[in-house]
PDB file of N, CA and C in Angstrom:
ATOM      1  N   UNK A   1      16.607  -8.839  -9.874  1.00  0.00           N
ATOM      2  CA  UNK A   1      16.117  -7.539  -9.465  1.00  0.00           C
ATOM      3  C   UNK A   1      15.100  -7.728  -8.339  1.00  0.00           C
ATOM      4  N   UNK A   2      15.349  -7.033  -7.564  1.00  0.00           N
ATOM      5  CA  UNK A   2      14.717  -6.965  -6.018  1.00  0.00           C
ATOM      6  C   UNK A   2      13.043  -6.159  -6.449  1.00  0.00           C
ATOM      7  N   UNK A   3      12.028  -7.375  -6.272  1.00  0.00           N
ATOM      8  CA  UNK A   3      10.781  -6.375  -6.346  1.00  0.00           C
ATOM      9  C   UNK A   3      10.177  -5.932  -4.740  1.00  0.00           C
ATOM     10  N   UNK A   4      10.233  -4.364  -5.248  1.00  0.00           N
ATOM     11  CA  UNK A   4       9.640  -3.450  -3.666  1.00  0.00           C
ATOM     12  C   UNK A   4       8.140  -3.023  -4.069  1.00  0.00           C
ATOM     13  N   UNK A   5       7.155  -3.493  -3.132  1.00  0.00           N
ATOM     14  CA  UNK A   5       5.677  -3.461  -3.064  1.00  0.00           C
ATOM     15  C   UNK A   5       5.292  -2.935  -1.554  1.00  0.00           C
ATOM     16  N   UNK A   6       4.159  -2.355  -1.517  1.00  0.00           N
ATOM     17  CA  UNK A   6       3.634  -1.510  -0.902  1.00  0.00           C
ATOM     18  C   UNK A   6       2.360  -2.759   0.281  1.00  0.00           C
ATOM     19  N   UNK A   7       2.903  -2.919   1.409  1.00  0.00           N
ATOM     20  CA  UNK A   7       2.429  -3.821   2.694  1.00  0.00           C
ATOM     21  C   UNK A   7       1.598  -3.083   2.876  1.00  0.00           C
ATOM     22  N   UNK A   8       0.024  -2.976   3.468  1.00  0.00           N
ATOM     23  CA  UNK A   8      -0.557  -2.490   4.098  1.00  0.00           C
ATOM     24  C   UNK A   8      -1.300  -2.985   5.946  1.00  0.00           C
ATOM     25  N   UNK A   9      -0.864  -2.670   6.613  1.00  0.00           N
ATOM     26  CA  UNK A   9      -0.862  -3.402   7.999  1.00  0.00           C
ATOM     27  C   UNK A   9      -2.268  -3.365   8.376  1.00  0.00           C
ATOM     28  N   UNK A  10      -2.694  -4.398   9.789  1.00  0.00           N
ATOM     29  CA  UNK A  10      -3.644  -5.379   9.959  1.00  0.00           C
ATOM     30  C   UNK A  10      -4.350  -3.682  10.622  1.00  0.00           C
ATOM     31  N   UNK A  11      -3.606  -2.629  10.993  1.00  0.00           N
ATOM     32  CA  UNK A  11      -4.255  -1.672  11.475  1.00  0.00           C
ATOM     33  C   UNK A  11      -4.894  -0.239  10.840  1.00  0.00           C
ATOM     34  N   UNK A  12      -4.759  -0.625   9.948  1.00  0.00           N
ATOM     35  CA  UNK A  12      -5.334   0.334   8.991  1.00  0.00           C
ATOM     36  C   UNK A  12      -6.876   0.865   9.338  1.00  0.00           C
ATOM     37  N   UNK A  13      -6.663   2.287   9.149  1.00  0.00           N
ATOM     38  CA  UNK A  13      -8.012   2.840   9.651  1.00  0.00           C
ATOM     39  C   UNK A  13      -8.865   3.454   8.439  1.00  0.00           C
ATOM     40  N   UNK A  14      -8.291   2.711   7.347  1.00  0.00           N
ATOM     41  CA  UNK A  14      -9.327   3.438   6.220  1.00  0.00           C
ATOM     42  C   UNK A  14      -9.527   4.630   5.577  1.00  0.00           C
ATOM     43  N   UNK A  15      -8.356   5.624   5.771  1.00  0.00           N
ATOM     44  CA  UNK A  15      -8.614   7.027   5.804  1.00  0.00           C
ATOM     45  C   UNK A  15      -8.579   7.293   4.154  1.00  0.00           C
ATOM     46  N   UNK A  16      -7.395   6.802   3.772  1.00  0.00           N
ATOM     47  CA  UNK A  16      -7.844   7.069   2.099  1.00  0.00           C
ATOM     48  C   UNK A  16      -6.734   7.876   1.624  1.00  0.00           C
ATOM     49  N   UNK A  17      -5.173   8.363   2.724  1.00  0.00           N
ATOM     50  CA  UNK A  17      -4.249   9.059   2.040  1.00  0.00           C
ATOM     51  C   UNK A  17      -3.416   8.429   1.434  1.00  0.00           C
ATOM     52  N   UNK A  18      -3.483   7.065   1.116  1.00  0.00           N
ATOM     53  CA  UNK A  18      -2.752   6.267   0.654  1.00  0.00           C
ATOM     54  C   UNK A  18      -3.149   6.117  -1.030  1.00  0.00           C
ATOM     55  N   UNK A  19      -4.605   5.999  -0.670  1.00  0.00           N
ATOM     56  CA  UNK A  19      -5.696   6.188  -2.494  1.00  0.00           C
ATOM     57  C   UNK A  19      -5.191   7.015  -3.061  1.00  0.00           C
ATOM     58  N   UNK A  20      -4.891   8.383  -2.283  1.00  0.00           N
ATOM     59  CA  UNK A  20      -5.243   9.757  -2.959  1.00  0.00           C
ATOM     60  C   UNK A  20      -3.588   9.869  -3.625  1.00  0.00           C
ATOM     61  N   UNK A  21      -2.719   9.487  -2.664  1.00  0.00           N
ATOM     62  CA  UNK A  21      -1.271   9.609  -3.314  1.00  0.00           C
ATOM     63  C   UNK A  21      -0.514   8.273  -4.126  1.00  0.00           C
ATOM     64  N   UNK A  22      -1.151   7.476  -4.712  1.00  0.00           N
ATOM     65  CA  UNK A  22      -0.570   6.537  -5.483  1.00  0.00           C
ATOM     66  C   UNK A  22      -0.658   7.294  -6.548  1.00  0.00           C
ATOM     67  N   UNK A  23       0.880   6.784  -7.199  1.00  0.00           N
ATOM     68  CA  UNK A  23       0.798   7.633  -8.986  1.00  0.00           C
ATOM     69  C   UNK A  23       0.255   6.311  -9.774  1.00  0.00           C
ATOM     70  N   UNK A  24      -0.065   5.296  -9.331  1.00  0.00           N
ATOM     71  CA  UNK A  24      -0.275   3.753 -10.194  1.00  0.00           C
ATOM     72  C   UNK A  24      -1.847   3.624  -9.802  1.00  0.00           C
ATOM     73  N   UNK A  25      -2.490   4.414  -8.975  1.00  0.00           N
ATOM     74  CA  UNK A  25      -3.593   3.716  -8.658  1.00  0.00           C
ATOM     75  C   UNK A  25      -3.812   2.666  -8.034  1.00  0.00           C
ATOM     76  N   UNK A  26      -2.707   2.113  -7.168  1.00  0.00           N
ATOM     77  CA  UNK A  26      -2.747   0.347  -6.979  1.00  0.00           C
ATOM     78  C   UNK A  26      -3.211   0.487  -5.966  1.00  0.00           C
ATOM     79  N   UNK A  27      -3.962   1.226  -5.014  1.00  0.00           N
ATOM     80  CA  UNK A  27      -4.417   1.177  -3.739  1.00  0.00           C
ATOM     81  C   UNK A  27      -6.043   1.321  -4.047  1.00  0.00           C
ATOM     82  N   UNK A  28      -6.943   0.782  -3.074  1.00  0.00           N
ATOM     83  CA  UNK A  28      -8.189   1.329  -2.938  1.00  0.00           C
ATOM     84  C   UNK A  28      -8.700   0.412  -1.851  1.00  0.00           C
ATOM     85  N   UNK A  29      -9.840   1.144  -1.028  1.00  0.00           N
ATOM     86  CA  UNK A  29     -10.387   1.156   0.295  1.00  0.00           C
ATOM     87  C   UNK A  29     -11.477  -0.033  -0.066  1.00  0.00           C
ATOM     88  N   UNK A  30     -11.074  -0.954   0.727  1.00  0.00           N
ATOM     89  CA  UNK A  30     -11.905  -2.421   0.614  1.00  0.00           C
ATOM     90  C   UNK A  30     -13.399  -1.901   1.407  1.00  0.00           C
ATOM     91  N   UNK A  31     -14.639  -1.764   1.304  1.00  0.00           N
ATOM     92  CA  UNK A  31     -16.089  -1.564   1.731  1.00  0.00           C
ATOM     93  C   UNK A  31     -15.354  -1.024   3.280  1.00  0.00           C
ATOM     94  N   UNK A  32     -14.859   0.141   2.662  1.00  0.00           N
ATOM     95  CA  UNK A  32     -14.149   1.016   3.942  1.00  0.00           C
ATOM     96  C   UNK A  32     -13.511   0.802   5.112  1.00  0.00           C
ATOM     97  N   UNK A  33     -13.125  -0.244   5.404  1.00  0.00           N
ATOM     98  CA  UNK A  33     -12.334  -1.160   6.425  1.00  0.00           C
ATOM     99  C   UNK A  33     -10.551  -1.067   6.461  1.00  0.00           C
ATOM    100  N   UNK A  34     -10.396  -1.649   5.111  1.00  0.00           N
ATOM    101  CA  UNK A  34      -8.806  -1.511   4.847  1.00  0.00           C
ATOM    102  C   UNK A  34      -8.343  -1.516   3.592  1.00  0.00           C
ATOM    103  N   UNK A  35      -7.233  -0.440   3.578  1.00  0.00           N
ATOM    104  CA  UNK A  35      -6.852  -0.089   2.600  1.00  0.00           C
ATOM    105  C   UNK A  35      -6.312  -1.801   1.697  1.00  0.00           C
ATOM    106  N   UNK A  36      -6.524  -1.652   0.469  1.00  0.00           N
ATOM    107  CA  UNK A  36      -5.679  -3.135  -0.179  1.00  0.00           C
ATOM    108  C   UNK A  36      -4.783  -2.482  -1.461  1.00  0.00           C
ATOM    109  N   UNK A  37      -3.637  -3.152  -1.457  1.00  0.00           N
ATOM    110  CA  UNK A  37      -2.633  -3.128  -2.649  1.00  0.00           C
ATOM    111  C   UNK A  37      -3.324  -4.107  -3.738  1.00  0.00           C
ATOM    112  N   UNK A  38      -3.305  -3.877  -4.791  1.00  0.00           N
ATOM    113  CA  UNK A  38      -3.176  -4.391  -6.590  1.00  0.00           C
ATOM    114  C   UNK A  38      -1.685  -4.396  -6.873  1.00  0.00           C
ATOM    115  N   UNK A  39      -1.180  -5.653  -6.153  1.00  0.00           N
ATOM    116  CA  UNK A  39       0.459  -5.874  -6.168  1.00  0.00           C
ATOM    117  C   UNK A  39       0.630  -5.976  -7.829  1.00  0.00           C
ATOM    118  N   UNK A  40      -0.238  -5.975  -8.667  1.00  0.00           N
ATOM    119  CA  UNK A  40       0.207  -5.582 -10.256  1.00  0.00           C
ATOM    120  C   UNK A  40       0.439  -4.843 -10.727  1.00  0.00           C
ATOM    121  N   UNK A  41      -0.196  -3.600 -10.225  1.00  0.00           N
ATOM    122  CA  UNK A  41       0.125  -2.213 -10.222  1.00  0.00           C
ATOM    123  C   UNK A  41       1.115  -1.304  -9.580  1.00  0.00           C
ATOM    124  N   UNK A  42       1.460  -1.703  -8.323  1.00  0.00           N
ATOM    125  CA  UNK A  42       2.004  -1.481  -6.809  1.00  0.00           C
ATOM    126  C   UNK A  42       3.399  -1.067  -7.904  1.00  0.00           C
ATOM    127  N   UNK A  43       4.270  -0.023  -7.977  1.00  0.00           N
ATOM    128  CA  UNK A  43       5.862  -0.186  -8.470  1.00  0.00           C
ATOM    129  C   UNK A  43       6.873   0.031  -6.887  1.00  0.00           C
ATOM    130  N   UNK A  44       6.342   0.208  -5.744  1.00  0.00           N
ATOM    131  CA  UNK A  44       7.121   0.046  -4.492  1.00  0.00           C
ATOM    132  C   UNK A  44       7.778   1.824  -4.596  1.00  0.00           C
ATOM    133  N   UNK A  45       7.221   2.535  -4.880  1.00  0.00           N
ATOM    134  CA  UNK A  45       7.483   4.051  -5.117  1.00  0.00           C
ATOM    135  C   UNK A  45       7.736   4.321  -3.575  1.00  0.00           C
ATOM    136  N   UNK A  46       6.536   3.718  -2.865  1.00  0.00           N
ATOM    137  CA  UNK A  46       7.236   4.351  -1.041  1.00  0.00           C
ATOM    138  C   UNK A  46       6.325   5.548  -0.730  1.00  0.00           C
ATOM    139  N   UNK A  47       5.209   6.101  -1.903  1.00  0.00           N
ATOM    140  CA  UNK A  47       4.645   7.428  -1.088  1.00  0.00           C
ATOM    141  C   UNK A  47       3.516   7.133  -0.497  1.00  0.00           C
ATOM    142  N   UNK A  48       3.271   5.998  -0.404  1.00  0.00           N
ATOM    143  CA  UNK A  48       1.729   5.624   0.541  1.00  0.00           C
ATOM    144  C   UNK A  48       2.395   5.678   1.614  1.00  0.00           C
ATOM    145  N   UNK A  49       3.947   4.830   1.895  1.00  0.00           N
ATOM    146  CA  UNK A  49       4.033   4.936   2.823  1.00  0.00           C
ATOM    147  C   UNK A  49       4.463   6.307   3.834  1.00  0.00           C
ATOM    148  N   UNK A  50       4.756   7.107   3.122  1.00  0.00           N
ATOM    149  CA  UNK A  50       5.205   8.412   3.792  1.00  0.00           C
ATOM    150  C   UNK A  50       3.775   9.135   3.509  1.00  0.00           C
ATOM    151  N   UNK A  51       2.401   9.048   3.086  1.00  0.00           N
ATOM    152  CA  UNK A  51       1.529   9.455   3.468  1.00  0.00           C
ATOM    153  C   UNK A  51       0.750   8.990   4.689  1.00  0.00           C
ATOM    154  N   UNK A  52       1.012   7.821   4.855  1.00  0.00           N
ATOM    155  CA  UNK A  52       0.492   7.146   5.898  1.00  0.00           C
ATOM    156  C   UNK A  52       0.110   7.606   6.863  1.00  0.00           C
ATOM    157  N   UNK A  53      -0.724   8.275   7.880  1.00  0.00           N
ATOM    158  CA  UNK A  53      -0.529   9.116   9.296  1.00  0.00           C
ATOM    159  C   UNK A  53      -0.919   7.966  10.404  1.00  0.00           C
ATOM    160  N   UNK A  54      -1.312   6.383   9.847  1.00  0.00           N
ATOM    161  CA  UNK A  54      -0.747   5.672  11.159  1.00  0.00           C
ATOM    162  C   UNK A  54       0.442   4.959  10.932  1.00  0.00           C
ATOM    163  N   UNK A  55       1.242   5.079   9.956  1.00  0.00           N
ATOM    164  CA  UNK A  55       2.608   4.330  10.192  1.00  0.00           C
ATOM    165  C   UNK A  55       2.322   2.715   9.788  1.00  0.00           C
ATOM    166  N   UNK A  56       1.565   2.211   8.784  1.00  0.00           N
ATOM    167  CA  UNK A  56       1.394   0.713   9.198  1.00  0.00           C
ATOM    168  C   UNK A  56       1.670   0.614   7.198  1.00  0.00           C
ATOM    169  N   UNK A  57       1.904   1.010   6.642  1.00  0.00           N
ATOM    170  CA  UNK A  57       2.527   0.646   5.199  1.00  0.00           C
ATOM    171  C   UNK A  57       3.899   0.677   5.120  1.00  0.00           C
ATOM    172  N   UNK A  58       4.108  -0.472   4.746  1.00  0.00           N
ATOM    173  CA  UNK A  58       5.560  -0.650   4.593  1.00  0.00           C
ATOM    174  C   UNK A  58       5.838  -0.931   3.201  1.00  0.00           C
ATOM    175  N   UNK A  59       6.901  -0.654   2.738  1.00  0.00           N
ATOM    176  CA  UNK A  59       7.461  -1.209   1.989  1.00  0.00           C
ATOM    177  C   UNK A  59       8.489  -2.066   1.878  1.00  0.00           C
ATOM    178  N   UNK A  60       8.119  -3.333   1.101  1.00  0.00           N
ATOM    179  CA  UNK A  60       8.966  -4.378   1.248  1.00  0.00           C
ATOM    180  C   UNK A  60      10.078  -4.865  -0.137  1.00  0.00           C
ATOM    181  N   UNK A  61      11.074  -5.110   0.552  1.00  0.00           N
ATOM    182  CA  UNK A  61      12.057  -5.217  -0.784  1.00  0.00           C
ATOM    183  C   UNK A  61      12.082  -6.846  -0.676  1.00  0.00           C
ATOM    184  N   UNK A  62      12.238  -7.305  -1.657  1.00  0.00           N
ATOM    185  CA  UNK A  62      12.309  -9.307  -2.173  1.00  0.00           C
ATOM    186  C   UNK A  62      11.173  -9.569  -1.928  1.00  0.00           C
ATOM    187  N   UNK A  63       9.418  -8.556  -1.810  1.00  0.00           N
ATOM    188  CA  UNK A  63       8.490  -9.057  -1.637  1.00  0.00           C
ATOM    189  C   UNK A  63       8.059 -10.244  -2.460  1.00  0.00           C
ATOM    190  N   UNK A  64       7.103 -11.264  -1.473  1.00  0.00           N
ATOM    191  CA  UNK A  64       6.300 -12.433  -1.704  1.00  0.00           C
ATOM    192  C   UNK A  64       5.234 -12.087  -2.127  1.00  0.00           C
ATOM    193  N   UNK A  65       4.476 -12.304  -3.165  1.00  0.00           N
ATOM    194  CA  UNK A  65       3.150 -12.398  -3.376  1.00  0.00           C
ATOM    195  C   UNK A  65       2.211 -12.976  -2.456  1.00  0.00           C
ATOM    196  N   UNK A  66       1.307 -12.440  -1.964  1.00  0.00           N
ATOM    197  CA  UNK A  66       0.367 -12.977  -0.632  1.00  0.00           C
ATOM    198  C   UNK A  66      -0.408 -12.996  -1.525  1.00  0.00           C
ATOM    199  N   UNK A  67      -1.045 -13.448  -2.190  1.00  0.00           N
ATOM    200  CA  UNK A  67      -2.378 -13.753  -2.941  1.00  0.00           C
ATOM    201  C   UNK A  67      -3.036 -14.805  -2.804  1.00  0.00           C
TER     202      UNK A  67
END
């Protein structure tokens, strides 16, 4: 089974629509800089990324753990 997790890109501006629309909670705003995934939580649902208003969350299918 293909695990899909929620990328957050190097350009992230911190805004917080990504926080506000997780149903898992797996997102939250690192000392306001950039958004970070809790890839334990993360189920790859896809609505951070369609909240996104700069386009830099992706979702990735056969994701790697970057930890």
């Amino acid at each position: 089974m293909a695990k899909r997790k929620a990328v957050v890109g190097k350009q992230c501006v911190a805004c917080g629509s990504c926080v506000i629309i997780c149903p898992k909670q797996a997102i939250f705003v690192y000392k306001g800089t950039k958004a970070v995934v809790d890839y334990d939580k993360c189920v790859g649902c896809g609505l951070c990324q369609k909240a996104c208003p700069a386009g830099i969350i992706n979702v990735e299918e056969n994701f790697q753990n970057r930890r």
